[in-house]
N, C-alpha and C. Protein backbone atom coordinates (compact mmCIF):
# COMPACT_ATOMS: atom_id res chain seq x y z
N UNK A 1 85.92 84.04 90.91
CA UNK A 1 86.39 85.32 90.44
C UNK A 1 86.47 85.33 88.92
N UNK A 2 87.11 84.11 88.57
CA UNK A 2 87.15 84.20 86.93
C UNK A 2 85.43 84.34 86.05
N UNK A 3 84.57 83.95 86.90
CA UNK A 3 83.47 83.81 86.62
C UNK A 3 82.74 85.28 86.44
N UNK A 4 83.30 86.51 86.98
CA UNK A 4 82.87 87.71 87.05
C UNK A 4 84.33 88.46 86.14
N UNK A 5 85.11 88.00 86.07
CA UNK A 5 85.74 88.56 84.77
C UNK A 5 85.59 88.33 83.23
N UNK A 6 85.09 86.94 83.14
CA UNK A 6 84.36 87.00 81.90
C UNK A 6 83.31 87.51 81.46
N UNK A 7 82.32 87.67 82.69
CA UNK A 7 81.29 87.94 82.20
C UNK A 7 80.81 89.66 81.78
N UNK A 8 82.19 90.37 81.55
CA UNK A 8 82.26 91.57 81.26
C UNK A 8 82.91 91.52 80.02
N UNK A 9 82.87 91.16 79.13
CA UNK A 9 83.50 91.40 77.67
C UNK A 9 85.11 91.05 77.86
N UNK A 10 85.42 89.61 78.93
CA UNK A 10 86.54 89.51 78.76
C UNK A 10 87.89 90.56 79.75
N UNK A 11 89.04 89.96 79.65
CA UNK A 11 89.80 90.96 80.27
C UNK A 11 90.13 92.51 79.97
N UNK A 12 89.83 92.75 78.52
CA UNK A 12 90.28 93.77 78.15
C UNK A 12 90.01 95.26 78.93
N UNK A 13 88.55 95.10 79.46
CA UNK A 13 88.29 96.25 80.65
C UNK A 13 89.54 96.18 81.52
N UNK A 14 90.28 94.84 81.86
CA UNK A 14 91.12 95.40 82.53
C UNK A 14 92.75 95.43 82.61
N UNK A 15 92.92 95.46 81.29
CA UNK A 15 93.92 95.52 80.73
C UNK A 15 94.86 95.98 81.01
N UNK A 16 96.20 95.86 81.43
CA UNK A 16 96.87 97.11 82.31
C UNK A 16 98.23 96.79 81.58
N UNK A 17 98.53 96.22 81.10
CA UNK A 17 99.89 96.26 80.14
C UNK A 17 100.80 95.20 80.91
N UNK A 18 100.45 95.00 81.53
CA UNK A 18 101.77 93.80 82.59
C UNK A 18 101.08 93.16 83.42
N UNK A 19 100.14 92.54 82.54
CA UNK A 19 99.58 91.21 83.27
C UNK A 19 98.67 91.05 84.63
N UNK A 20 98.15 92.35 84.95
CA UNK A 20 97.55 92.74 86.49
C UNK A 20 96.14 93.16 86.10
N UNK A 21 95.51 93.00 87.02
CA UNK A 21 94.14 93.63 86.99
C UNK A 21 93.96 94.17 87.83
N UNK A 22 93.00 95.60 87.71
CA UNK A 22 93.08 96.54 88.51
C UNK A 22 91.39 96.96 88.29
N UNK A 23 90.33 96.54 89.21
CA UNK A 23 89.22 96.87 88.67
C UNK A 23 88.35 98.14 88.69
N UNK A 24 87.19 98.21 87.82
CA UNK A 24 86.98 99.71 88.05
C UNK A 24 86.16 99.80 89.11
N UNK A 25 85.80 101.19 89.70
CA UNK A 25 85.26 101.50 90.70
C UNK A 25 84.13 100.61 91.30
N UNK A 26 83.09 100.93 90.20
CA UNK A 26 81.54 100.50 90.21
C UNK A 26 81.92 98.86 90.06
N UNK A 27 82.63 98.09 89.67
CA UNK A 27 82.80 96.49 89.61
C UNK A 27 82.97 96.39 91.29
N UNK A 28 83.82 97.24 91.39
CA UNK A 28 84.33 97.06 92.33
C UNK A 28 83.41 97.33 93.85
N UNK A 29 82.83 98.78 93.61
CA UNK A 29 81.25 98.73 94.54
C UNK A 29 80.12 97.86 94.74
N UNK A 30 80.13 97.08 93.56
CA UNK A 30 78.86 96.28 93.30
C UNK A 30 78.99 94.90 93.77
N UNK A 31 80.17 94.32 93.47
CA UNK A 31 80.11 93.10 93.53
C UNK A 31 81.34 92.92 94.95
N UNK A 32 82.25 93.72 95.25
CA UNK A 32 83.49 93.26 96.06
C UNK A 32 83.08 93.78 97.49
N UNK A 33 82.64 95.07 97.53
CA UNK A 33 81.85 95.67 99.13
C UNK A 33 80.54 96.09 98.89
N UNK A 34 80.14 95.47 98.78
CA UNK A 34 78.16 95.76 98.43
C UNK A 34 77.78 96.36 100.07
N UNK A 35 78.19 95.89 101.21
CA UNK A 35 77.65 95.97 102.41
C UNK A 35 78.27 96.99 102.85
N UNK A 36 79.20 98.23 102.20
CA UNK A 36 79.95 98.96 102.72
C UNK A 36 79.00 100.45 102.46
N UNK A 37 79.08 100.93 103.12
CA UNK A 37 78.49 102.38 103.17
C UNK A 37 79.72 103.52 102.10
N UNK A 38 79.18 104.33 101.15
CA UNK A 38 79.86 104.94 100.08
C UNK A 38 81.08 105.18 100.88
N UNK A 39 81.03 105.90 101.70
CA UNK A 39 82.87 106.19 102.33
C UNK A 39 83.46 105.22 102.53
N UNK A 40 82.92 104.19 103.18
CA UNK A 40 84.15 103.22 103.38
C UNK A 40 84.17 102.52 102.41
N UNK A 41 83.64 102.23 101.38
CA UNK A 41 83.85 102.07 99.70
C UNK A 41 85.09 102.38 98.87
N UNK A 42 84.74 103.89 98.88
CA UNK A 42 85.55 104.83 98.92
C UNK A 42 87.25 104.55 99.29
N UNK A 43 87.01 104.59 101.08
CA UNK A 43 88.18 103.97 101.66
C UNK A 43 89.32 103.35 101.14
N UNK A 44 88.37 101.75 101.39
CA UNK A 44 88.52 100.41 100.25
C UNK A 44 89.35 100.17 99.46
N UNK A 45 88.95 101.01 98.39
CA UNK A 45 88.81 101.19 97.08
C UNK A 45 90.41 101.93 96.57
N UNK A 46 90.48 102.97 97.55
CA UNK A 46 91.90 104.02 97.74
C UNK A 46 93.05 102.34 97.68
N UNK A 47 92.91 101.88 98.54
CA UNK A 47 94.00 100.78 99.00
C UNK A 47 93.75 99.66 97.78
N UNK A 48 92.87 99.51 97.29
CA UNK A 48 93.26 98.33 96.35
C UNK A 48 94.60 98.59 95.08
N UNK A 49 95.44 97.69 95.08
CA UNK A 49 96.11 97.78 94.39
C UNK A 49 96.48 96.40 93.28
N UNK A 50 96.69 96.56 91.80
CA UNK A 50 96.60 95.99 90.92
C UNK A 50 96.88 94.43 91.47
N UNK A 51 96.49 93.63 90.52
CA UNK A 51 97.07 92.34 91.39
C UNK A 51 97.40 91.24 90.15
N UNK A 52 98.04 90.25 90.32
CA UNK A 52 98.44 89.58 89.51
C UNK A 52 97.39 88.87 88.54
N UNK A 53 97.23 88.85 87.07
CA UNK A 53 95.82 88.02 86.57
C UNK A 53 96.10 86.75 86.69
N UNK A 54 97.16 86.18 86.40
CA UNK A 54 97.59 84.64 86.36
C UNK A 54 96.34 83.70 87.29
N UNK A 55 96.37 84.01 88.72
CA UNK A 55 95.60 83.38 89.29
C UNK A 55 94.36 83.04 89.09
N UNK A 56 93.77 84.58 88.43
CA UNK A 56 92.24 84.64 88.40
C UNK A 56 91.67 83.32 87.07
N UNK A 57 93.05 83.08 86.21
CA UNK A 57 92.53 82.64 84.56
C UNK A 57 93.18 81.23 84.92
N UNK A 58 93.98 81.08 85.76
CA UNK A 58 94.38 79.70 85.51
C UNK A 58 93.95 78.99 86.77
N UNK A 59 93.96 77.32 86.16
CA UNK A 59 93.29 76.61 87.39
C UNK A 59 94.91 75.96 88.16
N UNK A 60 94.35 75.78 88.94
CA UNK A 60 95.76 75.19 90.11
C UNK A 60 94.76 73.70 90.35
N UNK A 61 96.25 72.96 90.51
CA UNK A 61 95.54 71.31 90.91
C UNK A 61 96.03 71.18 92.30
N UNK A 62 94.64 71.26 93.20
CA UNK A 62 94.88 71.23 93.87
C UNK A 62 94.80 69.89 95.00
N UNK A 63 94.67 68.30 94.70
CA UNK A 63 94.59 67.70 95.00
C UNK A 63 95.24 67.54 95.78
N UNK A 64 96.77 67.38 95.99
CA UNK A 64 97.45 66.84 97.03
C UNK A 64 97.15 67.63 98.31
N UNK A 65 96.34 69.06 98.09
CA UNK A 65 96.40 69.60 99.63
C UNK A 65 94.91 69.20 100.09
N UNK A 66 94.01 68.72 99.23
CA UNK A 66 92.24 68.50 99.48
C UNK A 66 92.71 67.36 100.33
N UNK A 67 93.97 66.29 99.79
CA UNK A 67 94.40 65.11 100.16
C UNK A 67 95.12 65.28 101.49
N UNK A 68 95.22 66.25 102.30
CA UNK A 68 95.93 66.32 103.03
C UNK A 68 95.15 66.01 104.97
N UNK A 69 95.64 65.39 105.27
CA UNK A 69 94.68 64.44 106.70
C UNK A 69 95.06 66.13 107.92
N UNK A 70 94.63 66.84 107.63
CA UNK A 70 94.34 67.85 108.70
C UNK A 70 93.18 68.70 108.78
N UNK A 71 93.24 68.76 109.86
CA UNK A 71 91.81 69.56 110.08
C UNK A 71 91.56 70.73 109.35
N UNK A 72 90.19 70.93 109.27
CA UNK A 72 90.00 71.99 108.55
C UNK A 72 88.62 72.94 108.89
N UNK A 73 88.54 73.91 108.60
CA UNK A 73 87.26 74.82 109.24
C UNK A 73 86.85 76.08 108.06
N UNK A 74 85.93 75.93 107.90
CA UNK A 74 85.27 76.88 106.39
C UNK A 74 84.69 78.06 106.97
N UNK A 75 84.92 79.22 106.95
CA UNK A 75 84.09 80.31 107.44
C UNK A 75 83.40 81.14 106.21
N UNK A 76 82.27 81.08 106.73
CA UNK A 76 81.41 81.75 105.32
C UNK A 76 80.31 82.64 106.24
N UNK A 77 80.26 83.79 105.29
CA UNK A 77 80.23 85.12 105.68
C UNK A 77 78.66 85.23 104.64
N UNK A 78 77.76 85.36 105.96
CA UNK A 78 76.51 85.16 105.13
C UNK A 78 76.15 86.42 104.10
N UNK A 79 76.26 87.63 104.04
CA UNK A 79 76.34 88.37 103.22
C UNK A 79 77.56 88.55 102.17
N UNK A 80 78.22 87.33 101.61
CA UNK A 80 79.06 87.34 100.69
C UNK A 80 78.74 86.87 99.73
N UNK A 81 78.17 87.84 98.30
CA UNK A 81 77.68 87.52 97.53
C UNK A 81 78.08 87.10 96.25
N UNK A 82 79.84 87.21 96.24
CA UNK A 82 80.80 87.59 95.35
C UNK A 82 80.51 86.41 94.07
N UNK A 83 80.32 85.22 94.81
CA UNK A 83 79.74 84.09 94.05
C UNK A 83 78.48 83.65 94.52
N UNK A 84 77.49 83.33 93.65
CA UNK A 84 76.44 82.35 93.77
C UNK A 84 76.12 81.56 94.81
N UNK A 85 75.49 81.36 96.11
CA UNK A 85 75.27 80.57 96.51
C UNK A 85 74.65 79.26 96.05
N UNK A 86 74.87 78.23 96.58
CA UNK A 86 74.49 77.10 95.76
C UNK A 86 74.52 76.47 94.58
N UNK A 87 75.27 77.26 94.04
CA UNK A 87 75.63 77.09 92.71
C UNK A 87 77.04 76.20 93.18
N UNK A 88 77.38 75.12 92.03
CA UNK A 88 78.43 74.54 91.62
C UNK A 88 80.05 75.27 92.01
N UNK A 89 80.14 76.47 91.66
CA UNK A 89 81.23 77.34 91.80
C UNK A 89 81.24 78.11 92.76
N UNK A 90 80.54 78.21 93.67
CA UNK A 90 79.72 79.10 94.91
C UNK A 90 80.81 78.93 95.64
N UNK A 91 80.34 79.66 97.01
CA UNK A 91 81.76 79.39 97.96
C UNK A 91 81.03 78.68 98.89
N UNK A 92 79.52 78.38 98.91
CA UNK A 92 78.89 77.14 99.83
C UNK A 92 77.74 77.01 98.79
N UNK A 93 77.81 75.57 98.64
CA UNK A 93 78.84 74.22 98.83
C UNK A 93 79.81 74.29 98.19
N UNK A 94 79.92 74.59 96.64
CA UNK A 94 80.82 75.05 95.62
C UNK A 94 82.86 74.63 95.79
N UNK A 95 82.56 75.78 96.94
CA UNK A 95 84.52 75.84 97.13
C UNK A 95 84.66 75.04 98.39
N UNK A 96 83.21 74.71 99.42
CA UNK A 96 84.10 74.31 100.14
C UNK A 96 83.79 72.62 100.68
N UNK A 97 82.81 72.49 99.39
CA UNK A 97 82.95 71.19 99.27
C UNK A 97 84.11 70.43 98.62
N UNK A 98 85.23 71.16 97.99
CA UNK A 98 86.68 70.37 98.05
C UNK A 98 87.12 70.12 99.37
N UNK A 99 87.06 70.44 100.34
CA UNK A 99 87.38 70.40 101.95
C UNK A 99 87.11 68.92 101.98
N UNK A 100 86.47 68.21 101.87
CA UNK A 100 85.84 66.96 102.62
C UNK A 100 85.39 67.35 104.02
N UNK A 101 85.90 66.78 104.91
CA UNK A 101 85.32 67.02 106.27
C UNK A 101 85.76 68.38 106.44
N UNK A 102 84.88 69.06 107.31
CA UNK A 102 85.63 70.40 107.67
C UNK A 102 84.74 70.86 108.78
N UNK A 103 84.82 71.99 109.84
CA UNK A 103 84.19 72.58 110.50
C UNK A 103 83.40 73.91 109.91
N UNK A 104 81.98 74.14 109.95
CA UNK A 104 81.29 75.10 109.67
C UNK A 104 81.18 75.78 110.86
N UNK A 105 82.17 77.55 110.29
CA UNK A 105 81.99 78.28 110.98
C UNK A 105 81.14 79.49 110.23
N UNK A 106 80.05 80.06 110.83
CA UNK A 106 79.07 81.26 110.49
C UNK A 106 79.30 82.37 110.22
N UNK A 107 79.65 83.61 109.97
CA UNK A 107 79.28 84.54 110.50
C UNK A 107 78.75 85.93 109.62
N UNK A 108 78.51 87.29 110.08
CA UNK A 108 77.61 87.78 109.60
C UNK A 108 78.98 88.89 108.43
N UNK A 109 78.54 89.11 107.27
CA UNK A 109 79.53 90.10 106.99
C UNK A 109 79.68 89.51 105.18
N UNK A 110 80.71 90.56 104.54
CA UNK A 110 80.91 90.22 103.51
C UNK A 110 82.30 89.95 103.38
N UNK A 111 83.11 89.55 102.43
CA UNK A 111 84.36 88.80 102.69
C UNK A 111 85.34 90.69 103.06
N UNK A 112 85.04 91.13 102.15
CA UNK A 112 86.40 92.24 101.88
C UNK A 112 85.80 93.47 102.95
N UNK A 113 84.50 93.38 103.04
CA UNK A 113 84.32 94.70 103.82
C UNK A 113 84.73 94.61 105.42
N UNK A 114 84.02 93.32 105.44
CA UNK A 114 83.95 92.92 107.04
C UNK A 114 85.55 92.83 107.72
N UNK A 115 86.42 92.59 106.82
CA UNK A 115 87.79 92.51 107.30
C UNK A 115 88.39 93.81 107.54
N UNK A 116 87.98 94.60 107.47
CA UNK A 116 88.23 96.25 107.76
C UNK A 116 87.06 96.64 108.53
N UNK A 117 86.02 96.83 107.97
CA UNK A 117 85.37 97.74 109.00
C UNK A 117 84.55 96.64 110.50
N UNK A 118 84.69 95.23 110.62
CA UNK A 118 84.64 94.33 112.08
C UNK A 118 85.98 93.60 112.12
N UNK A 119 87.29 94.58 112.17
CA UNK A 119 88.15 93.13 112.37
C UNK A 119 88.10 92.26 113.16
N UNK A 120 87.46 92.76 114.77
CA UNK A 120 87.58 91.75 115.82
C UNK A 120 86.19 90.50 115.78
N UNK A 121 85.55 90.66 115.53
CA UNK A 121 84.07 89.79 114.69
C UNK A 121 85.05 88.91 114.25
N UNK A 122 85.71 89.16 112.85
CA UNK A 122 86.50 88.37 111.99
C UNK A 122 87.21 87.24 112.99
N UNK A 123 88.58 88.14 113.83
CA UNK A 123 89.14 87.76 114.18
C UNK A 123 88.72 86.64 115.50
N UNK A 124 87.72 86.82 115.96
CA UNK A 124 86.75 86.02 116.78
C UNK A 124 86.34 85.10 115.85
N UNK A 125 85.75 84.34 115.12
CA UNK A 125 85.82 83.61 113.70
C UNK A 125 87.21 82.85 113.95
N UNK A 126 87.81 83.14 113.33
CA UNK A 126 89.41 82.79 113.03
C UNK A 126 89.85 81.84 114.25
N UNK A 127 89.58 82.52 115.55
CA UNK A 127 89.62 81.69 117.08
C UNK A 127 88.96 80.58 116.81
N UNK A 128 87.84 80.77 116.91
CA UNK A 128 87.03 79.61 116.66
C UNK A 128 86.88 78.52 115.86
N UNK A 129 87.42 79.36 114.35
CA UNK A 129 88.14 78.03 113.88
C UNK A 129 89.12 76.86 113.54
N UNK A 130 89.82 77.75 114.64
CA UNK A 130 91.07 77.00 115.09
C UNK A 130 91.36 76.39 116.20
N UNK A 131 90.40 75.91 116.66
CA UNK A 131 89.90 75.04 118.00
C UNK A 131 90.79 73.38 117.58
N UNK A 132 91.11 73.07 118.57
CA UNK A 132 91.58 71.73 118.59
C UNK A 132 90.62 70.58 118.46
């Protein structure tokens, strides 16, 4: 994510006076629901609400939980374009090669759209990757 906020001239596009980012429409069409048809874009878009920047700019160490001896299961959503595939920072291999071992689960969709307009798809996913 931080990787698509820099690459717009920095935070100042989204500047909001108390530390939140709130993005604009078209960032927000292009890169967050690409797979969404204009209304449910639209939709979407109504409900997003500002969100904290802290996360997006700072890194978290997250070792002790990569370190942690429990199972784990990666679901990646083949039309999610938000990051690079294959790239270093990607979300495959990228993010979820911090996992070490993990279960690869498939499925078809993009991260933000598919969770609204297929919840039960999703939620079928989610089952599955929580198999014993």
């Amino acid at each position: 994510m931080t990787r698509i906020f820099r690459s717009i001239d920095g935070m100042a596009h989204f500047a909001s006076g108390n530390n939140t980012i709130m993005l604009p429409y078209p960032l927000f069409r292009d890169v967050f629901v690409n797979t969404a048809t204009t209304d449910e874009a639209m939709y979407l878009y109504k409900k997003v609400i500002p969100e904290p920047a802290g996360p997006a700019f700072q890194k978290l160490d997250l070792k002790k939980f990569y370190s942690l001896d429990l199972p784990k299961s990666y679901l990646f959503l083949t039309k999610d374009m938000v990051l690079p595939q294959g790239a270093a920072g990607g979300w495959l291999p990228g993010q979820s090669g911090h996992l070490g071992m993990f279960r690869y689960i498939e499925g078809t969709g993009y991260h933000m759209t598919t969770v609204h307009t297929g919840p039960a798809a999703i939620a079928g996913r989610i089952v599955q990757a929580s198999r014993e």
